[in-house]
Protein backbone atom coordinates (compact mmCIF):
# COMPACT_ATOMS: atom_id res chain seq x y z
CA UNK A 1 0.00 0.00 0.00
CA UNK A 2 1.39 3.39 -0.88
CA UNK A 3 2.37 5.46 1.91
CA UNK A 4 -0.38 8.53 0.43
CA UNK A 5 -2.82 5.91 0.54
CA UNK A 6 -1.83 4.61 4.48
CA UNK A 7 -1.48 7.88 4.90
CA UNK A 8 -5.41 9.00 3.62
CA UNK A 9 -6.43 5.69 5.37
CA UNK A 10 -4.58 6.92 8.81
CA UNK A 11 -6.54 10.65 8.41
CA UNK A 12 -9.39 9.04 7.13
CA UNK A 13 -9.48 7.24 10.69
CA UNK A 14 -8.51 9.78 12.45
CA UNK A 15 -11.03 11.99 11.21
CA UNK A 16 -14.05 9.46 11.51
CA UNK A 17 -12.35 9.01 15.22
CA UNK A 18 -12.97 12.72 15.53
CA UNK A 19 -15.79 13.07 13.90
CA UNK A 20 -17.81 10.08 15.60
CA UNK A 21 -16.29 11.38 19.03
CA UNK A 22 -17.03 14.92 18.35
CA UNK A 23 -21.38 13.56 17.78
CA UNK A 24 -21.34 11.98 20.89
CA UNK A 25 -20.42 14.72 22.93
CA UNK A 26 -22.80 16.58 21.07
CA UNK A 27 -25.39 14.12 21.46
CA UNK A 28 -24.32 13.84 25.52
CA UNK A 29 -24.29 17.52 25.53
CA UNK A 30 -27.89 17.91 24.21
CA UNK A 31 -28.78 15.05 26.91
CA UNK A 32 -27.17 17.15 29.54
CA UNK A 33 -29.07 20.48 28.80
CA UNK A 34 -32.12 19.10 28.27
CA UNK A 35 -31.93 17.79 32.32
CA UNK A 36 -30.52 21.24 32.74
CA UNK A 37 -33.84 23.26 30.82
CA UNK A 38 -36.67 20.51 32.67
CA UNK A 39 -34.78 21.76 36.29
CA UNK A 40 -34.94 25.51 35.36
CA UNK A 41 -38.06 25.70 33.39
CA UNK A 42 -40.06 22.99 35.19
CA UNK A 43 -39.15 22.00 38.82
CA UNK A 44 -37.63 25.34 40.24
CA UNK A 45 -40.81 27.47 39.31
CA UNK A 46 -42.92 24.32 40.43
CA UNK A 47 -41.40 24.86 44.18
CA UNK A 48 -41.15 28.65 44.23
CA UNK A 49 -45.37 28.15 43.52
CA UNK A 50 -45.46 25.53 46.24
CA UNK A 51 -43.67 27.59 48.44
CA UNK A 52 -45.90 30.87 47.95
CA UNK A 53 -48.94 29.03 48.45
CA UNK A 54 -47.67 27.83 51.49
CA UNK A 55 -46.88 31.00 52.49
CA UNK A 56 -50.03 32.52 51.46
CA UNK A 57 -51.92 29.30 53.50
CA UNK A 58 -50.29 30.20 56.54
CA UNK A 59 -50.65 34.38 56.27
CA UNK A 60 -54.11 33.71 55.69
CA UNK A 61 -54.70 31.76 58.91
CA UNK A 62 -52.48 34.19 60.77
CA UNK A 63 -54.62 37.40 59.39
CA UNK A 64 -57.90 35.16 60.23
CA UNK A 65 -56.78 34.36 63.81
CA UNK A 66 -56.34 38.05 64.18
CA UNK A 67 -59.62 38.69 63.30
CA UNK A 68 -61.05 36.52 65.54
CA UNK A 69 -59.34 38.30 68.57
CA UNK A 70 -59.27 41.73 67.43
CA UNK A 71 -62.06 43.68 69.24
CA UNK A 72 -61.41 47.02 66.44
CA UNK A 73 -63.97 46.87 63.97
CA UNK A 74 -61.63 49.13 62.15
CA UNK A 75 -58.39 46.37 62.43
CA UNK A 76 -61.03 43.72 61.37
CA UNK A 77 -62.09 45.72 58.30
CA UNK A 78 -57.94 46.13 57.28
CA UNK A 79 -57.36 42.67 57.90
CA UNK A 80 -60.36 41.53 55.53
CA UNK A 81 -59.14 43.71 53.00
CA UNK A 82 -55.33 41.91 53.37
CA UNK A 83 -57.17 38.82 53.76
CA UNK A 84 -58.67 39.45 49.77
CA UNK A 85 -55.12 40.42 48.82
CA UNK A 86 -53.25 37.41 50.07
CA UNK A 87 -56.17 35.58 48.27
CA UNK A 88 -55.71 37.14 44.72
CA UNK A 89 -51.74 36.69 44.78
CA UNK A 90 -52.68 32.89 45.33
CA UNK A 91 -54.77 33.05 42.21
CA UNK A 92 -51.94 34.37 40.41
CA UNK A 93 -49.36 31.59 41.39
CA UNK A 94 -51.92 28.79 40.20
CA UNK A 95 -52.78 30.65 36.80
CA UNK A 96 -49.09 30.59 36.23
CA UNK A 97 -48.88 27.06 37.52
CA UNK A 98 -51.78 26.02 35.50
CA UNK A 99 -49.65 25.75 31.79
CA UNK A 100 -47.13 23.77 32.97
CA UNK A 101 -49.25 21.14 35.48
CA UNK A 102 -50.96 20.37 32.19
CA UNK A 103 -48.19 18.82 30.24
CA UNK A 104 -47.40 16.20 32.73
CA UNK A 105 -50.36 13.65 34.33
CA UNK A 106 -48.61 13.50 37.42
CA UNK A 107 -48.51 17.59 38.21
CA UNK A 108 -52.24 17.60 36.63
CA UNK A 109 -53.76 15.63 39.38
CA UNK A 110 -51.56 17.41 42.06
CA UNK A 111 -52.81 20.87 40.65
CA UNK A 112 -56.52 19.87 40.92
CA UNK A 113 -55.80 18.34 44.26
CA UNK A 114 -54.21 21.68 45.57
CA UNK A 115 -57.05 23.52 43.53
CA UNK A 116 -59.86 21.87 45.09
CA UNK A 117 -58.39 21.96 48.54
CA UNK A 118 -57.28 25.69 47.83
CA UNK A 119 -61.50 26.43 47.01
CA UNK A 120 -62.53 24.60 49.68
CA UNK A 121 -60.38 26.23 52.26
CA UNK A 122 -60.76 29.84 50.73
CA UNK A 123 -64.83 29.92 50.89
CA UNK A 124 -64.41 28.63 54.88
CA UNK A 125 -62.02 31.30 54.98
CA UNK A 126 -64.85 33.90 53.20
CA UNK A 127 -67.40 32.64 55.70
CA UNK A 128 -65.36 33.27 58.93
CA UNK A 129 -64.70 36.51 57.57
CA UNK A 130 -68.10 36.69 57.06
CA UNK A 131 -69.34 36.19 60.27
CA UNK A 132 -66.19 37.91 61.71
CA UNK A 133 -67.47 41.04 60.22
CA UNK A 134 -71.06 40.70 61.41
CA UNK A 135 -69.49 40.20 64.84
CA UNK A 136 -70.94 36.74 65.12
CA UNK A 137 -67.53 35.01 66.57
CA UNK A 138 -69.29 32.26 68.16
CA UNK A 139 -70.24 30.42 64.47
CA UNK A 140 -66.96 32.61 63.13
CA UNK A 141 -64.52 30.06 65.68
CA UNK A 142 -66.93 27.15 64.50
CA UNK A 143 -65.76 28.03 60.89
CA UNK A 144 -62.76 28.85 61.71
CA UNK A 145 -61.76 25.27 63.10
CA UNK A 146 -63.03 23.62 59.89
CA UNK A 147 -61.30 25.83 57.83
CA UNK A 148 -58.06 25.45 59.62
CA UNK A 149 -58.43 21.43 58.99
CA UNK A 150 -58.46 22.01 55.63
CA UNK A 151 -55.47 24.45 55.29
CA UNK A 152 -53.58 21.72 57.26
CA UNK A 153 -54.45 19.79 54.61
CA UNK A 154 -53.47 21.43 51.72
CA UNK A 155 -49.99 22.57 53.30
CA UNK A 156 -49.72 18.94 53.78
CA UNK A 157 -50.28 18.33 49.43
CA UNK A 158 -47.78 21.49 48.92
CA UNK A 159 -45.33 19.18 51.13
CA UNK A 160 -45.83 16.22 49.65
CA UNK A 161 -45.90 17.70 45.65
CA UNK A 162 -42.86 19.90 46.85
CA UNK A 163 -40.90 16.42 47.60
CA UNK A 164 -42.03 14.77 44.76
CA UNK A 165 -40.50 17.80 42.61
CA UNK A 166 -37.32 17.71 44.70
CA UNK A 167 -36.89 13.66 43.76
CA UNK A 168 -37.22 14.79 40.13
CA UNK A 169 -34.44 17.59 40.85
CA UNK A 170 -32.23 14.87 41.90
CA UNK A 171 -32.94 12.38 39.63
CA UNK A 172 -32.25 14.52 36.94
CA UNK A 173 -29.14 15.80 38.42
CA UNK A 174 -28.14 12.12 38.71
CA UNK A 175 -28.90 11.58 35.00
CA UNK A 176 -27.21 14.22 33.38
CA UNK A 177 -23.61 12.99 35.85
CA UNK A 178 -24.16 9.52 34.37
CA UNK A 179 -24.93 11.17 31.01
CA UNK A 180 -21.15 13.15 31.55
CA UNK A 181 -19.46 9.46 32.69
CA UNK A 182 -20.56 8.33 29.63
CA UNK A 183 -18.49 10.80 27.66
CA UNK A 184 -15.91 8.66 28.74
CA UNK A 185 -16.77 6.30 25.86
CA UNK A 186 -15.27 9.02 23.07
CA UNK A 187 -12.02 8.58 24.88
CA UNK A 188 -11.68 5.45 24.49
CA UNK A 189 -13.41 5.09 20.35
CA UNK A 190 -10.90 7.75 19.94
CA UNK A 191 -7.88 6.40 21.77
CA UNK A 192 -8.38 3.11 19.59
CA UNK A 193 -8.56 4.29 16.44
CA UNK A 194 -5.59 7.14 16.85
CA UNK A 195 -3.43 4.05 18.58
CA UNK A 196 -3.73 1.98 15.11
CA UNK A 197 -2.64 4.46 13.63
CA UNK A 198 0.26 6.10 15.34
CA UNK A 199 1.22 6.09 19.01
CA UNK A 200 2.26 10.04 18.69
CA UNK A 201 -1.20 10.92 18.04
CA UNK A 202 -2.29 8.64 20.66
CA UNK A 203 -0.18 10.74 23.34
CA UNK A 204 -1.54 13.82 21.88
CA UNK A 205 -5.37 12.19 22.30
CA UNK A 206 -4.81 11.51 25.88
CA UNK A 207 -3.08 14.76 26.46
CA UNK A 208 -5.36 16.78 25.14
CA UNK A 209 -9.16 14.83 25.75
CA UNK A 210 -8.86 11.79 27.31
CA UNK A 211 -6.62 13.42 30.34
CA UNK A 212 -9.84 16.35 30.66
CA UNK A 213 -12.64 13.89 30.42
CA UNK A 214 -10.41 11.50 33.29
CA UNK A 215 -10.28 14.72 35.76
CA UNK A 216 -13.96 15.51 35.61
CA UNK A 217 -14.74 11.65 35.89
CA UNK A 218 -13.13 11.83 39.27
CA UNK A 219 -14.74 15.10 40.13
CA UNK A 220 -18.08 13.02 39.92
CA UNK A 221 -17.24 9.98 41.40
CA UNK A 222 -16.04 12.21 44.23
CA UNK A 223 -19.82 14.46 44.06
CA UNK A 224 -20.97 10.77 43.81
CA UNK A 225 -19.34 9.63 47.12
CA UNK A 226 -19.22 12.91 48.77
CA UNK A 227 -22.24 15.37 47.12
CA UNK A 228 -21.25 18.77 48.29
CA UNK A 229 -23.65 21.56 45.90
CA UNK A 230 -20.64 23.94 46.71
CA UNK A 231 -17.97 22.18 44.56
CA UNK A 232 -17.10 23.19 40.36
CA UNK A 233 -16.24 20.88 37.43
CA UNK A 234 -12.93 21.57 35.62
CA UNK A 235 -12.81 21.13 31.78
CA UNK A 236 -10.66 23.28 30.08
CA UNK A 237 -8.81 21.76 27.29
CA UNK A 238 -12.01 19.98 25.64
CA UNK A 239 -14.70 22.90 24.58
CA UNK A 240 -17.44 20.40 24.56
CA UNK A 241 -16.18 19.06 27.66
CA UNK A 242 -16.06 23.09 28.74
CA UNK A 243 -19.41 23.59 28.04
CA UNK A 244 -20.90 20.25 29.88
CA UNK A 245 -18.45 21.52 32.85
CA UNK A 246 -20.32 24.89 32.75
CA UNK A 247 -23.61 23.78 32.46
CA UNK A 248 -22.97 21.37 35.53
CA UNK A 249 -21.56 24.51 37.47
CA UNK A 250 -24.47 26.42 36.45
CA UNK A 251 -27.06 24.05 37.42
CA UNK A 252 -24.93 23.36 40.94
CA UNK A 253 -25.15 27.14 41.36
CA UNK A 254 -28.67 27.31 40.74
CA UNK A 255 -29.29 23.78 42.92
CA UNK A 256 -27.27 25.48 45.86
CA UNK A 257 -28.91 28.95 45.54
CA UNK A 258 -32.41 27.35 45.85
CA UNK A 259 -31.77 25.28 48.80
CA UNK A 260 -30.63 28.37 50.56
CA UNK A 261 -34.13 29.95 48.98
CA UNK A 262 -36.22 26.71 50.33
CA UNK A 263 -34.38 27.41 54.02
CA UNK A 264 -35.15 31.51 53.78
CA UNK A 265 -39.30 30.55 52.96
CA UNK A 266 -38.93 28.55 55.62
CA UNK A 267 -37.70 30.21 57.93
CA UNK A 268 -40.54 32.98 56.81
CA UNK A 269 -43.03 30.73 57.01
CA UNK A 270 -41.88 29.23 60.71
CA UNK A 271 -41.70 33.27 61.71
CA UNK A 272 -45.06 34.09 59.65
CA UNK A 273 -46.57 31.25 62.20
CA UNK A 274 -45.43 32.38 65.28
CA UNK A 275 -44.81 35.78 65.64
CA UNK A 276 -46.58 39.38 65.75
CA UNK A 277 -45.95 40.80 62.43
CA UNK A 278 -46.54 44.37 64.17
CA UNK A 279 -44.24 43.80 67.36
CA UNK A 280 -42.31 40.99 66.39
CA UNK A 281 -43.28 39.25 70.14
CA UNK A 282 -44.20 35.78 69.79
CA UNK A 283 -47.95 34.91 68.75
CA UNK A 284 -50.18 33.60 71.60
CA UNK A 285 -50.17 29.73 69.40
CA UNK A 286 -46.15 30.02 70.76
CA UNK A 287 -46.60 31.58 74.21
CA UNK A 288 -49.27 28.68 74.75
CA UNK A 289 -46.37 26.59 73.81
CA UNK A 290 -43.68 28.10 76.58
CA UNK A 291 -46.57 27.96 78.77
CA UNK A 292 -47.12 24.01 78.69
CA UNK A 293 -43.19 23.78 78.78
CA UNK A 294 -43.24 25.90 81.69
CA UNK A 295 -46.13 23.70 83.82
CA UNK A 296 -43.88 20.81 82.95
CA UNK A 297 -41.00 21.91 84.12
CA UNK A 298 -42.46 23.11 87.47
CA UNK A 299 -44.21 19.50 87.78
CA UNK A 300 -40.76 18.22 88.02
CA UNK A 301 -39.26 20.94 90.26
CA UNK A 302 -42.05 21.63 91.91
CA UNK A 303 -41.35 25.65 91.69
CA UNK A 304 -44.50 28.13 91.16
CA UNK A 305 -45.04 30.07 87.90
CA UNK A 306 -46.69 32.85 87.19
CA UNK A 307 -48.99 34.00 84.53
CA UNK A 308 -49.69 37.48 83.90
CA UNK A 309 -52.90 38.82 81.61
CA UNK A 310 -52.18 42.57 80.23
CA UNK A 311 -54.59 44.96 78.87
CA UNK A 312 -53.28 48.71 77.95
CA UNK A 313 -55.77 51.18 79.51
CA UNK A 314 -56.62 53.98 77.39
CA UNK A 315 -55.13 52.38 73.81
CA UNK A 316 -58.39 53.11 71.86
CA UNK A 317 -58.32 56.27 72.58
CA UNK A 318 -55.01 57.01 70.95
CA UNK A 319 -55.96 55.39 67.78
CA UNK A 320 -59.33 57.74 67.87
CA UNK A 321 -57.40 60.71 68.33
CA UNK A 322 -53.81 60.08 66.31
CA UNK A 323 -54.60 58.00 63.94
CA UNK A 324 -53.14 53.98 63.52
CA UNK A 325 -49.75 54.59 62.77
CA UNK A 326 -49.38 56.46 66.29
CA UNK A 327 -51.44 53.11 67.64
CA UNK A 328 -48.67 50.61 65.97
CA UNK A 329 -45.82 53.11 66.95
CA UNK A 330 -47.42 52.65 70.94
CA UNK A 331 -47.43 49.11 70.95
CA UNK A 332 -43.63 48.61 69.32
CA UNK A 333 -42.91 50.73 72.49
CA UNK A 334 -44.49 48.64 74.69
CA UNK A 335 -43.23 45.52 73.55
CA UNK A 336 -39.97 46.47 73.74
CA UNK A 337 -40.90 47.93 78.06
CA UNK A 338 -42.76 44.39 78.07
CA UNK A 339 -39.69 42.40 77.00
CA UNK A 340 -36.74 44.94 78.96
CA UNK A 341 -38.32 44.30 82.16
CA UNK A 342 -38.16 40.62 82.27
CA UNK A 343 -35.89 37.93 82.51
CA UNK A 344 -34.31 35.92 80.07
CA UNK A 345 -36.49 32.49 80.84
CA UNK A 346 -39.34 35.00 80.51
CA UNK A 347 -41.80 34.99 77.92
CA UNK A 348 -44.49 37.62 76.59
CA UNK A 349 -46.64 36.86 74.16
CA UNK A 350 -49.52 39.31 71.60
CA UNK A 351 -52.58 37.55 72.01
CA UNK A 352 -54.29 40.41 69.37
CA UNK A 353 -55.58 44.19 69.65
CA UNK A 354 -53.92 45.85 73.34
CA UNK A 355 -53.42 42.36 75.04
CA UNK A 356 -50.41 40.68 76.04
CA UNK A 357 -49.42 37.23 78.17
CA UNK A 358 -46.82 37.07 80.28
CA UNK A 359 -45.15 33.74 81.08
CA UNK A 360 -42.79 34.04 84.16
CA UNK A 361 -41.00 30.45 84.56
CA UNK A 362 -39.13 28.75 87.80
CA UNK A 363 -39.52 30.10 90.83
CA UNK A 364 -41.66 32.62 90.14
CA UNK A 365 -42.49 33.74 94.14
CA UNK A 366 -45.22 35.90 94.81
CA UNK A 367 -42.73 38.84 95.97
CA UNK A 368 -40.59 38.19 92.84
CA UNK A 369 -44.03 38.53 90.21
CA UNK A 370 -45.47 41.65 92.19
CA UNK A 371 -41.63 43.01 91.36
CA UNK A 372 -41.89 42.59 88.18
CA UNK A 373 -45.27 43.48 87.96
CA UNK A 374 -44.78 47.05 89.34
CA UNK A 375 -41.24 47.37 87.02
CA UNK A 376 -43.88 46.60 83.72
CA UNK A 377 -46.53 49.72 85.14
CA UNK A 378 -43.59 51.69 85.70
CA UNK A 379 -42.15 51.34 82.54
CA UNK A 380 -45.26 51.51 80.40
CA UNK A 381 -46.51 54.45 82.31
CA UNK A 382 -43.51 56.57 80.62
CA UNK A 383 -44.72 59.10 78.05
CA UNK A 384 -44.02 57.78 74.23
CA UNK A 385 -42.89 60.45 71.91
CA UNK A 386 -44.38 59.63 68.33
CA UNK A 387 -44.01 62.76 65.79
CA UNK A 388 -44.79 66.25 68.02
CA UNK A 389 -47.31 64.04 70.21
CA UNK A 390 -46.60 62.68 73.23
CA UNK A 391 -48.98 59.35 73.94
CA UNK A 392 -49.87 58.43 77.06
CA UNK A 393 -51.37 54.54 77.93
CA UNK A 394 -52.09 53.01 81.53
CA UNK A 395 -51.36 48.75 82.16
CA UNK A 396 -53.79 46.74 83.95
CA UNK A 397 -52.44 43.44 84.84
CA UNK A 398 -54.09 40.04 86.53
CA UNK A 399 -51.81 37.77 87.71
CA UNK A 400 -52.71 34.03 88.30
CA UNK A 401 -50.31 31.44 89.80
CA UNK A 402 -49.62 27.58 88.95
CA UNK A 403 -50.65 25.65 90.50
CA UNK A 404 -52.52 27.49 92.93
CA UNK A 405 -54.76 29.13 90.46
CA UNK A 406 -54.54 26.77 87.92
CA UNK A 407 -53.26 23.64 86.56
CA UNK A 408 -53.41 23.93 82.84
CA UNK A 409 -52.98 26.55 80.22
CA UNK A 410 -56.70 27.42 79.79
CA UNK A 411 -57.82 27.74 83.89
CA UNK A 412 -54.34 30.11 84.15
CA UNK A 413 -55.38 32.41 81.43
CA UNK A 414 -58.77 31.93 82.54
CA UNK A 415 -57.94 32.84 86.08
CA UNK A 416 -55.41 35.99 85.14
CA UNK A 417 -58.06 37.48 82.84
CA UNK A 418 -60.71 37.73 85.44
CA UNK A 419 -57.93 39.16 87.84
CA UNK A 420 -56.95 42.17 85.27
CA UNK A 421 -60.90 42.66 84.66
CA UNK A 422 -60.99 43.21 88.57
CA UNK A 423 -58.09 45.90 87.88
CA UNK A 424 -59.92 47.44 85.18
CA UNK A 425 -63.01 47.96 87.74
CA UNK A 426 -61.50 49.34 90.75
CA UNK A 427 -59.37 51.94 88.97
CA UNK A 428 -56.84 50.11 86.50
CA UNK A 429 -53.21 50.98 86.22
CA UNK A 430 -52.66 48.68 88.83
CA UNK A 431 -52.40 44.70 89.13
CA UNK A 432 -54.23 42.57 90.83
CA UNK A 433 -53.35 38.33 91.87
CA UNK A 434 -56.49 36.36 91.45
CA UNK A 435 -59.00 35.67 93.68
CA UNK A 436 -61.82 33.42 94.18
């Protein structure tokens, strides 16, 4: 054979070498970015909808709540009005939702599940706001528990479809680093030819492609072993190989950036639940929580607690006259007196308009609450400056004791409410330790 025509056969090889090497990481490439499209235009807007109407579920049944212990008619009316608005951007999420349930089966019937729940929960929700409104809290709490049932419910579908989209994330994250270990197939199609055909060029072939394809096979055996969202493919001599590298990184980055998204919502959400948007104390669904902890612990040690009901005296009358900025201005102020003149293993808690709940845990004497008691009306009683005004409120506080007074949450509260009502009768801006 003539040395032109080994010569034409060796390029000949070579090129079909490079050529059928060069289609496969196209092919694997297309693969790749095809996982990488289905995460970003499928399952990351799937979750950030999941995750709003979970929000939205839970701000709804916060505003609710509110309304069902607010005694301003004025607060109720604001709080139906946000109510409406927290309903219409859940509207919005599903319409955008909507398009892309419909293209798989599986996200169809979890839209109409959410969707029917959603309704279902929303006109309970219309009904206690309702009944809210015409001041008929009796059926309003009636509604109110049924419609809370059913928001449990559909937070617990948004879970559950939430985790189903997650095991797709990672299932196609797993797919497209099998779909890059199989690149490792051109290395060797293209190392055999280029060896029959001259060991130089061989050298050169693992130098410059099989050597890159190697290094980012051990990079994802290692993520394989070890997954860490943090760590970057290397491909630099290969552009193909570049280019799968990059769109790994990228869709690492955007893995890594949503879990720290899914932890921020959730923290939101966990805050949302359990805290005064206003004042930023906890929510009375919390302080009932410290509360039970705190009868526990004092069941063991056998040390009194104390439980303290506060009403400000006077509040209304500051919203009449200034307006409800001043009124949210007054109770940030308070809060803050409420929370500087107790101790650290001390809780208050916003149980809705001008109320508060006091939780003061192990060994809580009698001398020790009336202290503290007397530190609160001294504190509160100091003038708040709010624009050129200067705002004025009284405290009336009834103060029951575990377990002498009580030995659950509801007979404590029970028993520290009809001592502050005593307070508000024989003068308020006083307290006042229940009595029989």
């Amino acid at each position: 054979m003539k040395l032109t025509t080994k010569f034409s056969v060796g390029v000949g090889l070579i090129t079909m070498g490079i050529v059928i090497a060069a289609a496969m990481a196209v092919v694997i490439n297309q693969r790749f970015n095809s996982h990488v499209e289905m995460i970003g235009n499928d399952v990351l807007p799937a979750i950030a909808t999941f995750d709003g109407l979970e929000i939205d579920a839970q701000r709804t049944r916060a505003l609710v709540l509110e309304m069902l212990i607010t005694e301003d008619q004025d607060s109720m009316v604001s709080l139906a009005a946000e109510l409406d608005s927290v309903g219409a951007g859940s509207a919005d999420l599903l319409r955008r939702f909507a398009p892309n349930a419909d293209s798989d089966e599986l996200a169809k019937l979890q839209f109409q599940d959410i969707l029917s729940k959603r309704t279902k929960a929303q006109q309970q929700m219309q009904t206690v706001k309702a009944l809210a409104l015409q001041n008929d809290m009796t059926s309003a709490k009636t509604e109110w528990r049924r419609m809370d049932l059913n928001f449990n419910e559909l937070e617990n579908i948004l879970r559950d479809a939430r985790e189903i989209v997650l095991r797709e994330a990672d299932r196609q994250v797993s797919e497209a680093a099998q779909t890059l270990k199989q690149s490792q197939w051109i290395v060797a199609i293209g190392s055999i030819t280029i060896l029959a055909i001259n060991a130089c060029i061989l050298i050169w072939a693992y130098l410059n492609i099989a050597s890159p394809i190697q290094s980012l096979a051990l990079e994802l055996d290692h993520f394989e072993r070890s997954p860490n969202l943090k760590m970057r493919f290397t491909a630099q001599n290969v552009s193909e190989l570049s280019v799968i590298a990059r769109s790994l990184n990228r869709l690492m980055e955007w893995v890594h950036s949503h879990s720290e998204k899914l932890q921020e919502q959730r923290d939101q959400i966990h805050q949302l639940a359990h805290h005064d948007q206003l004042t930023g104390l906890p929510l009375w669904r919390l302080g009932k929580d410290r509360l039970e902890l705190a009868i526990a612990w004092s069941q063991r040690t056998l040390d009194p607690i104390g439980v303290m009901f506060v009403d400000l005296d006077g509040f209304k009358a500051i919203n009449d006259t200034y307006g409800h900025d001043a009124g949210d201005f007054l109770l940030r102020e308070i809060a803050n007196r409420l929370k500087g003149q107790l101790r650290i293993e001390d809780t208050v808690a916003r149980m809705g308009g001008d109320e508060f709940v006091v939780v003061l845990a192990r060994q809580a004497s009698e001398f020790e609450t009336q202290h503290i008691a007397l530190r609160i009306i001294e504190a509160v009683n100091r003038e708040v400056t709010f624009e050129t005004h200067l705002l004025h409120v009284g405290i009336s506080i009834g103060i029951a004791v575990y377990p002498t007074h009580g030995r659950d949450v509801d007979s404590l509260l029970n028993a520290a409410d009809k001592a502050m009502y005593s307070v508000k009768r024989t003068g308020k801006n006083s307290f006042s330790f229940y009595s029989e």
